[in-house]
C-alpha atoms as a PDB file:
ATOM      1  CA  UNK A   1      93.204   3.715  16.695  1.00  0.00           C
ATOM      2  CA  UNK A   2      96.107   5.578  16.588  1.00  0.00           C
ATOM      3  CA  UNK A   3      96.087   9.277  14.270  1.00  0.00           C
ATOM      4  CA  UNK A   4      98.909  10.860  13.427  1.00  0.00           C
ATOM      5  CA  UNK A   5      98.730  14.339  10.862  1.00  0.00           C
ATOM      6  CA  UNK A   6     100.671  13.839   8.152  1.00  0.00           C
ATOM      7  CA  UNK A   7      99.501  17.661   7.192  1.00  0.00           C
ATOM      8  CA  UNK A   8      98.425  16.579   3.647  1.00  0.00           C
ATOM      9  CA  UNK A   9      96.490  13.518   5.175  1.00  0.00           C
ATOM     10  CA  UNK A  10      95.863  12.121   8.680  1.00  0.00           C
ATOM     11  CA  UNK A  11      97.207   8.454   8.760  1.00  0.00           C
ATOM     12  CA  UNK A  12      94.969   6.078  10.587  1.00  0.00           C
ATOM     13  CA  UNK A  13      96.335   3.127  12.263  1.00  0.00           C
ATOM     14  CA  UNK A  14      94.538   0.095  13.854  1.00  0.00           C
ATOM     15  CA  UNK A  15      94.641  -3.663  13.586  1.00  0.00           C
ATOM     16  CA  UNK A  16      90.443  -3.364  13.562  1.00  0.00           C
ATOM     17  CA  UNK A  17      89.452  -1.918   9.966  1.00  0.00           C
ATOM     18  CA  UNK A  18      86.087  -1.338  11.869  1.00  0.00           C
ATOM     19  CA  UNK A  19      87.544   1.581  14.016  1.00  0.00           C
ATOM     20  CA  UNK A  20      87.938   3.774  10.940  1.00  0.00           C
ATOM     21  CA  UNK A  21      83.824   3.578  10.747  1.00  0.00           C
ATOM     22  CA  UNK A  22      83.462   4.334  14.636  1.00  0.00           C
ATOM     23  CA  UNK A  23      86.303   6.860  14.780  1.00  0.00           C
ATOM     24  CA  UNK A  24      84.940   9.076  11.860  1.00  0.00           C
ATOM     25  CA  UNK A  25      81.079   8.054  13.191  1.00  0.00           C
ATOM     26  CA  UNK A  26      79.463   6.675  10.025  1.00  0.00           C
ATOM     27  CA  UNK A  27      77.949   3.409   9.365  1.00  0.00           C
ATOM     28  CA  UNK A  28      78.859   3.461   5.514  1.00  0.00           C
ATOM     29  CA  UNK A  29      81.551   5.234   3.596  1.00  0.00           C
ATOM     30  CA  UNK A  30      82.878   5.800   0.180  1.00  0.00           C
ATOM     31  CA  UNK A  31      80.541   2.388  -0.766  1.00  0.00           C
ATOM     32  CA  UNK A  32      82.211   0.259   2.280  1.00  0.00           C
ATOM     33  CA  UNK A  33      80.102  -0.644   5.266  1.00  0.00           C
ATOM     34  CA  UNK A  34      80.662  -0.584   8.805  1.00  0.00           C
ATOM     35  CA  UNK A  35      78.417  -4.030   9.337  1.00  0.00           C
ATOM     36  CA  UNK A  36      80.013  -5.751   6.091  1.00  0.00           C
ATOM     37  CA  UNK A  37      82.949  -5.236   7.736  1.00  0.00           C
ATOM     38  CA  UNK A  38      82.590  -6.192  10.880  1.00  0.00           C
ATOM     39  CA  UNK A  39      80.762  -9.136   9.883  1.00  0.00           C
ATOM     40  CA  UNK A  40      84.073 -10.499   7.568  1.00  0.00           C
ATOM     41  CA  UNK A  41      86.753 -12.751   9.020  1.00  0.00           C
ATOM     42  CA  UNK A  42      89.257 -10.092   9.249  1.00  0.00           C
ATOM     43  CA  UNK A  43      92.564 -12.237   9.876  1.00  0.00           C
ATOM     44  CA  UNK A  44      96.173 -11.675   9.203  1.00  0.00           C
ATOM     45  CA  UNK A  45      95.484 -12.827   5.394  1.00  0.00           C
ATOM     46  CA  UNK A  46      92.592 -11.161   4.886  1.00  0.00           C
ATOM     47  CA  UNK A  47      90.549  -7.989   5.639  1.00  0.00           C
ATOM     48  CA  UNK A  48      87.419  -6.370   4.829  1.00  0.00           C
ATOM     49  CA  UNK A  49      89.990  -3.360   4.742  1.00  0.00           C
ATOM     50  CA  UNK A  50      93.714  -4.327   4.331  1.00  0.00           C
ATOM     51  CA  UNK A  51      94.649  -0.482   3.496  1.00  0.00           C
ATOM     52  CA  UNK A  52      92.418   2.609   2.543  1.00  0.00           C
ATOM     53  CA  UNK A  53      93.153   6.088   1.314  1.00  0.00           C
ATOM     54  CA  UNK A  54      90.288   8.515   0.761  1.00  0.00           C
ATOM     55  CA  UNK A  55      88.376  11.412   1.691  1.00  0.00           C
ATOM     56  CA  UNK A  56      87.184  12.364   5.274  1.00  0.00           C
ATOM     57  CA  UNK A  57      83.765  11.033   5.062  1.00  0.00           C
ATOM     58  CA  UNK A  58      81.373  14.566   5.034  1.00  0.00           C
ATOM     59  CA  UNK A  59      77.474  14.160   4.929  1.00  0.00           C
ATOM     60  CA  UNK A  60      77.115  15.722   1.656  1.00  0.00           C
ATOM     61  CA  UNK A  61      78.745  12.546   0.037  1.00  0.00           C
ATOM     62  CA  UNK A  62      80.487  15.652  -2.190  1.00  0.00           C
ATOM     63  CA  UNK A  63      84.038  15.809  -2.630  1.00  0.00           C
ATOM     64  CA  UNK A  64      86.845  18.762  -3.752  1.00  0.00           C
ATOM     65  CA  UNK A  65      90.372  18.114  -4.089  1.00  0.00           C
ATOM     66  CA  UNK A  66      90.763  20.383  -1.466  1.00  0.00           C
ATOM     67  CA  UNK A  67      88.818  18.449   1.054  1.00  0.00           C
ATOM     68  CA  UNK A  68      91.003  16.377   3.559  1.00  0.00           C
ATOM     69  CA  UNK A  69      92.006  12.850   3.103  1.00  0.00           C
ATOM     70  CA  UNK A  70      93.510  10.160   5.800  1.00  0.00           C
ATOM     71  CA  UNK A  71      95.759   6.739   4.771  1.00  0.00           C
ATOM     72  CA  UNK A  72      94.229   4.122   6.869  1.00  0.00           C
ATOM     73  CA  UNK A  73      96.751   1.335   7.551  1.00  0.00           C
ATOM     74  CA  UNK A  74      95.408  -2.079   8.766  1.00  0.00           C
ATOM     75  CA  UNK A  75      97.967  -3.133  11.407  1.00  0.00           C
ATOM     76  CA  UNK A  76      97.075  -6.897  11.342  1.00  0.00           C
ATOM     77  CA  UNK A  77      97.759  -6.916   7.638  1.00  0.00           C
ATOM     78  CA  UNK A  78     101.717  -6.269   8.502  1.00  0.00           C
ATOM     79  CA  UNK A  79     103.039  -9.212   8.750  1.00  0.00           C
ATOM     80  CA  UNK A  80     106.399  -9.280   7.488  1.00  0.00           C
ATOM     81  CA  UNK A  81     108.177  -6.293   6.622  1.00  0.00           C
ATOM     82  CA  UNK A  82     107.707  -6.767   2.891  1.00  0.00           C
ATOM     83  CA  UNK A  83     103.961  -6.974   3.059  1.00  0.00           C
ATOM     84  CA  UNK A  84     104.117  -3.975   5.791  1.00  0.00           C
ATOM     85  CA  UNK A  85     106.267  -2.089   3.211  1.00  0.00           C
ATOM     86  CA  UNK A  86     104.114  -2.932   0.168  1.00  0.00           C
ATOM     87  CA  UNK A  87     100.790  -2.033   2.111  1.00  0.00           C
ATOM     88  CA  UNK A  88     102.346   1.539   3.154  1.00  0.00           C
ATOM     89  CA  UNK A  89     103.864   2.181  -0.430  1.00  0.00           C
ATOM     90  CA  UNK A  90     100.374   1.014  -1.966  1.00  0.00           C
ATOM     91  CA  UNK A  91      98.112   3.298  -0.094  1.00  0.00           C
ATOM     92  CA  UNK A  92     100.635   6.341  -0.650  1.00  0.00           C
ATOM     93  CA  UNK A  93     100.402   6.077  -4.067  1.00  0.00           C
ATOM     94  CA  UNK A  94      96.663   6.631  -3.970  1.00  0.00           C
ATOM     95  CA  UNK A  95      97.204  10.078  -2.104  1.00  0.00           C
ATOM     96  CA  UNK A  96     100.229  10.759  -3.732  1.00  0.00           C
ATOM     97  CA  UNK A  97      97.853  10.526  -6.727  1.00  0.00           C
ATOM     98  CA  UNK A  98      96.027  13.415  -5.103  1.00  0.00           C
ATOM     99  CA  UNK A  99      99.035  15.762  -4.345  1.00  0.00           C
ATOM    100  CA  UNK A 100     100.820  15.533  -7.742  1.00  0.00           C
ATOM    101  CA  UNK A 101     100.661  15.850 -11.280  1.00  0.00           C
ATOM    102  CA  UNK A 102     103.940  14.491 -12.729  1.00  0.00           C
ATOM    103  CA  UNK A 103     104.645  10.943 -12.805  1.00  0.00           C
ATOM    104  CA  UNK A 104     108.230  11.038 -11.108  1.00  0.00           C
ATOM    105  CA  UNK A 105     106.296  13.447  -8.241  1.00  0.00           C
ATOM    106  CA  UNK A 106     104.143  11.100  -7.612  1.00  0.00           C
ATOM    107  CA  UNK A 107     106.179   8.341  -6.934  1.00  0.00           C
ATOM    108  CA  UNK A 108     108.895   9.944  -5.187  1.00  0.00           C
ATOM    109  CA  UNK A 109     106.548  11.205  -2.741  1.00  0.00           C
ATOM    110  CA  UNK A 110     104.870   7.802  -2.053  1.00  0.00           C
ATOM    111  CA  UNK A 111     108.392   6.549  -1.481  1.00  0.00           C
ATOM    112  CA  UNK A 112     109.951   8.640   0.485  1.00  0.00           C
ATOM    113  CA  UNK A 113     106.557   9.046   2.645  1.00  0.00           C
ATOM    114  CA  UNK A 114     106.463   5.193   2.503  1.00  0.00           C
ATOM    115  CA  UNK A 115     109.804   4.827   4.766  1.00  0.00           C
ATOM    116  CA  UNK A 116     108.550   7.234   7.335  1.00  0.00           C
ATOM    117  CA  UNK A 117     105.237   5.577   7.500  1.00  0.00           C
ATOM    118  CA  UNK A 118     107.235   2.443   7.596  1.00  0.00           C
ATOM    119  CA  UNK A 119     109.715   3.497  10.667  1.00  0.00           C
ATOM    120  CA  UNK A 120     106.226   5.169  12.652  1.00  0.00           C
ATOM    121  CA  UNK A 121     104.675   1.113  12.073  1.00  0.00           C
ATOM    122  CA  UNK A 122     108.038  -0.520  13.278  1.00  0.00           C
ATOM    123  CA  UNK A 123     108.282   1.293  16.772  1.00  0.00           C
END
């Protein structure tokens, strides 16, 4: 798994979708399972977990918007740039969602976020 702060999320990176259960040391999260998961065919066209933006798991189950969040990217998922491009710009929207109120902030960010996601996953 590779982890990266991204200071208003930590972005998760891994061609297993199981490591984001193991790294963060839960069995189930956010209603996704660590044994569904690693019981799917995860392949190149399909995943358990293709993408994932949400809260750090916490034991209460409770949730602030202030509480952290990480973008998990499922590397095996990126096959050609296009899909690698949508993937990144699909997650981001779901924390940019989180960060901002007006429309055009919200995009923007996911955008702009989306090409340096996209140039950390191409090197």
């Amino acid at each position: 798994m590779i982890v990266i702060v991204r200071g208003a999320y930590i972005l998760l990176l891994s061609y297993n979708p199981a490591d984001i259960f193991t790294y963060y040391g839960v069995e189930q999260m956010h209603g996704l399972s660590l044994t569904e998961c690693m019981a799917y065919n995860n392949t190149k066209d399909d995943a358990y977990i293709a993408g994932w933006s949400n809260f750090v798991p916490k034991e209460s189950g409770e949730y602030t918007s202030t509480d952290k969040r990480f973008v998990f990217i499922n590397l095996s998922r990126c096959g050609s740039d296009v899909e690698t491009f949508g993937l990144i710009m699909h997650e981001l929207m779901h924390q940019s969602f989180h960060m901002h109120k007006e429309e055009e902030d919200i995009i923007t960010w996911a955008e702009e976020e989306s090409y340096e996601i996209f140039k950390i996953i191409k090197q």
